[in-house]
C-alpha atoms as a PDB file:
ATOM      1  CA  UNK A   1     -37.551-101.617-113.585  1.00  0.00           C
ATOM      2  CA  UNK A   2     -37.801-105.225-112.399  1.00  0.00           C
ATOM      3  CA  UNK A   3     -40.648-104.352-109.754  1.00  0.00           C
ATOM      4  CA  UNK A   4     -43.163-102.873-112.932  1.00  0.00           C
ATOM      5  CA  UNK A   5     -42.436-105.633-114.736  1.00  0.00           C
ATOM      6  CA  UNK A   6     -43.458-107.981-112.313  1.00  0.00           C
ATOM      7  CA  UNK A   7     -46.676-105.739-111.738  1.00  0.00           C
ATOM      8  CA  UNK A   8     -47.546-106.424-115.267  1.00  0.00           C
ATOM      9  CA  UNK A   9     -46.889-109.954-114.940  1.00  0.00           C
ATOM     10  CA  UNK A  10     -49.191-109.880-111.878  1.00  0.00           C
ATOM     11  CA  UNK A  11     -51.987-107.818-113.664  1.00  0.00           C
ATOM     12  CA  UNK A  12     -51.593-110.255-116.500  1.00  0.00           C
ATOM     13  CA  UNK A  13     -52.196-113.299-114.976  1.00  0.00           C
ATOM     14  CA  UNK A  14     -55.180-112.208-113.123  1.00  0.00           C
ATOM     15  CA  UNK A  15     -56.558-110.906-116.263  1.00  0.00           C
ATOM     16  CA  UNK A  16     -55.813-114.600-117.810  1.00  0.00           C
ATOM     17  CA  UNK A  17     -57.587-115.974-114.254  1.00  0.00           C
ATOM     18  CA  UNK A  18     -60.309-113.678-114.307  1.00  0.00           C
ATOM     19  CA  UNK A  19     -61.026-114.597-118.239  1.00  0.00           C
ATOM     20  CA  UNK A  20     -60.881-118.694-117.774  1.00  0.00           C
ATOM     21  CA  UNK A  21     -63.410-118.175-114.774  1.00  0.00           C
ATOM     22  CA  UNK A  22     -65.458-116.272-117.235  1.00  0.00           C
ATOM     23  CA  UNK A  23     -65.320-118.684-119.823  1.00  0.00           C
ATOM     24  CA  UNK A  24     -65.750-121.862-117.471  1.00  0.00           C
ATOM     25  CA  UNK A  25     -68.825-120.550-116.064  1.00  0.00           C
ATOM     26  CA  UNK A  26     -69.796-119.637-119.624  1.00  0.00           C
ATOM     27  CA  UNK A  27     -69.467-123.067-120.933  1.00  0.00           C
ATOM     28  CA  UNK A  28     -71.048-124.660-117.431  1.00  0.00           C
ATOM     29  CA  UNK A  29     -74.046-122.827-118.406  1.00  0.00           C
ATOM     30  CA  UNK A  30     -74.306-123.744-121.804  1.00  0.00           C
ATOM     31  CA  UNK A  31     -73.762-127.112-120.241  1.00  0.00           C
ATOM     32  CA  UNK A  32     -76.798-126.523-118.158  1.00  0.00           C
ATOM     33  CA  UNK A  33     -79.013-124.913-121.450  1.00  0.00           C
ATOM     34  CA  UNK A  34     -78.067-127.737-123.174  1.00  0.00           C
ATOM     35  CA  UNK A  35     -79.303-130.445-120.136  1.00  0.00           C
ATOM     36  CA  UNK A  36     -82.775-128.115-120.129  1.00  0.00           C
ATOM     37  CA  UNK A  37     -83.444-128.503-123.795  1.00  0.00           C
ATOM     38  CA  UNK A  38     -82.815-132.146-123.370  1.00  0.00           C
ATOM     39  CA  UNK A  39     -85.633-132.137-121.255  1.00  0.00           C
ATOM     40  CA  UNK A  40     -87.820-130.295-123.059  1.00  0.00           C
ATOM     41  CA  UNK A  41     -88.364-126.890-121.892  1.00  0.00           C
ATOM     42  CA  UNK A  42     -91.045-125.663-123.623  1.00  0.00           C
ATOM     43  CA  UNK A  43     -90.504-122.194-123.158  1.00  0.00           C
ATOM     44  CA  UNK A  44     -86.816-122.086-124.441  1.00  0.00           C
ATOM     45  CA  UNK A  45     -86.188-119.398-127.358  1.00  0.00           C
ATOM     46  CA  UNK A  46     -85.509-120.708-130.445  1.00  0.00           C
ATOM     47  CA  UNK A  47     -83.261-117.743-131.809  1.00  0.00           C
ATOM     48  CA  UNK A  48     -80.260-120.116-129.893  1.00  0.00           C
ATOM     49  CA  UNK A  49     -80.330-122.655-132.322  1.00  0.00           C
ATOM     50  CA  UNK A  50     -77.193-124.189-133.498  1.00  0.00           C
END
């Protein structure tokens, strides 16, 4: 009983791992979008607008 439950526990928090990585390197390149249009990319979309 014990050993599934630590399974899920396990599965769990490398689901919560793999998600944070996800959104870290989702917000690092938004960082980086951001730091282009500073500079004035001229060929940037503008459907991104905020």
């Amino acid at each position: 009983m014990w050993l599934g439950i630590g399974r899920w526990l396990v599965v769990g928090a490398g689901l919560a791992g793999a998600g944070y990585g996800l959104f870290a390197s989702v917000r690092w390149v938004a960082g980086l979008v951001e730091t282009w249009k500073g500079r004035g990319m001229p060929k940037w979309p503008r459907w991104r607008k905020r």
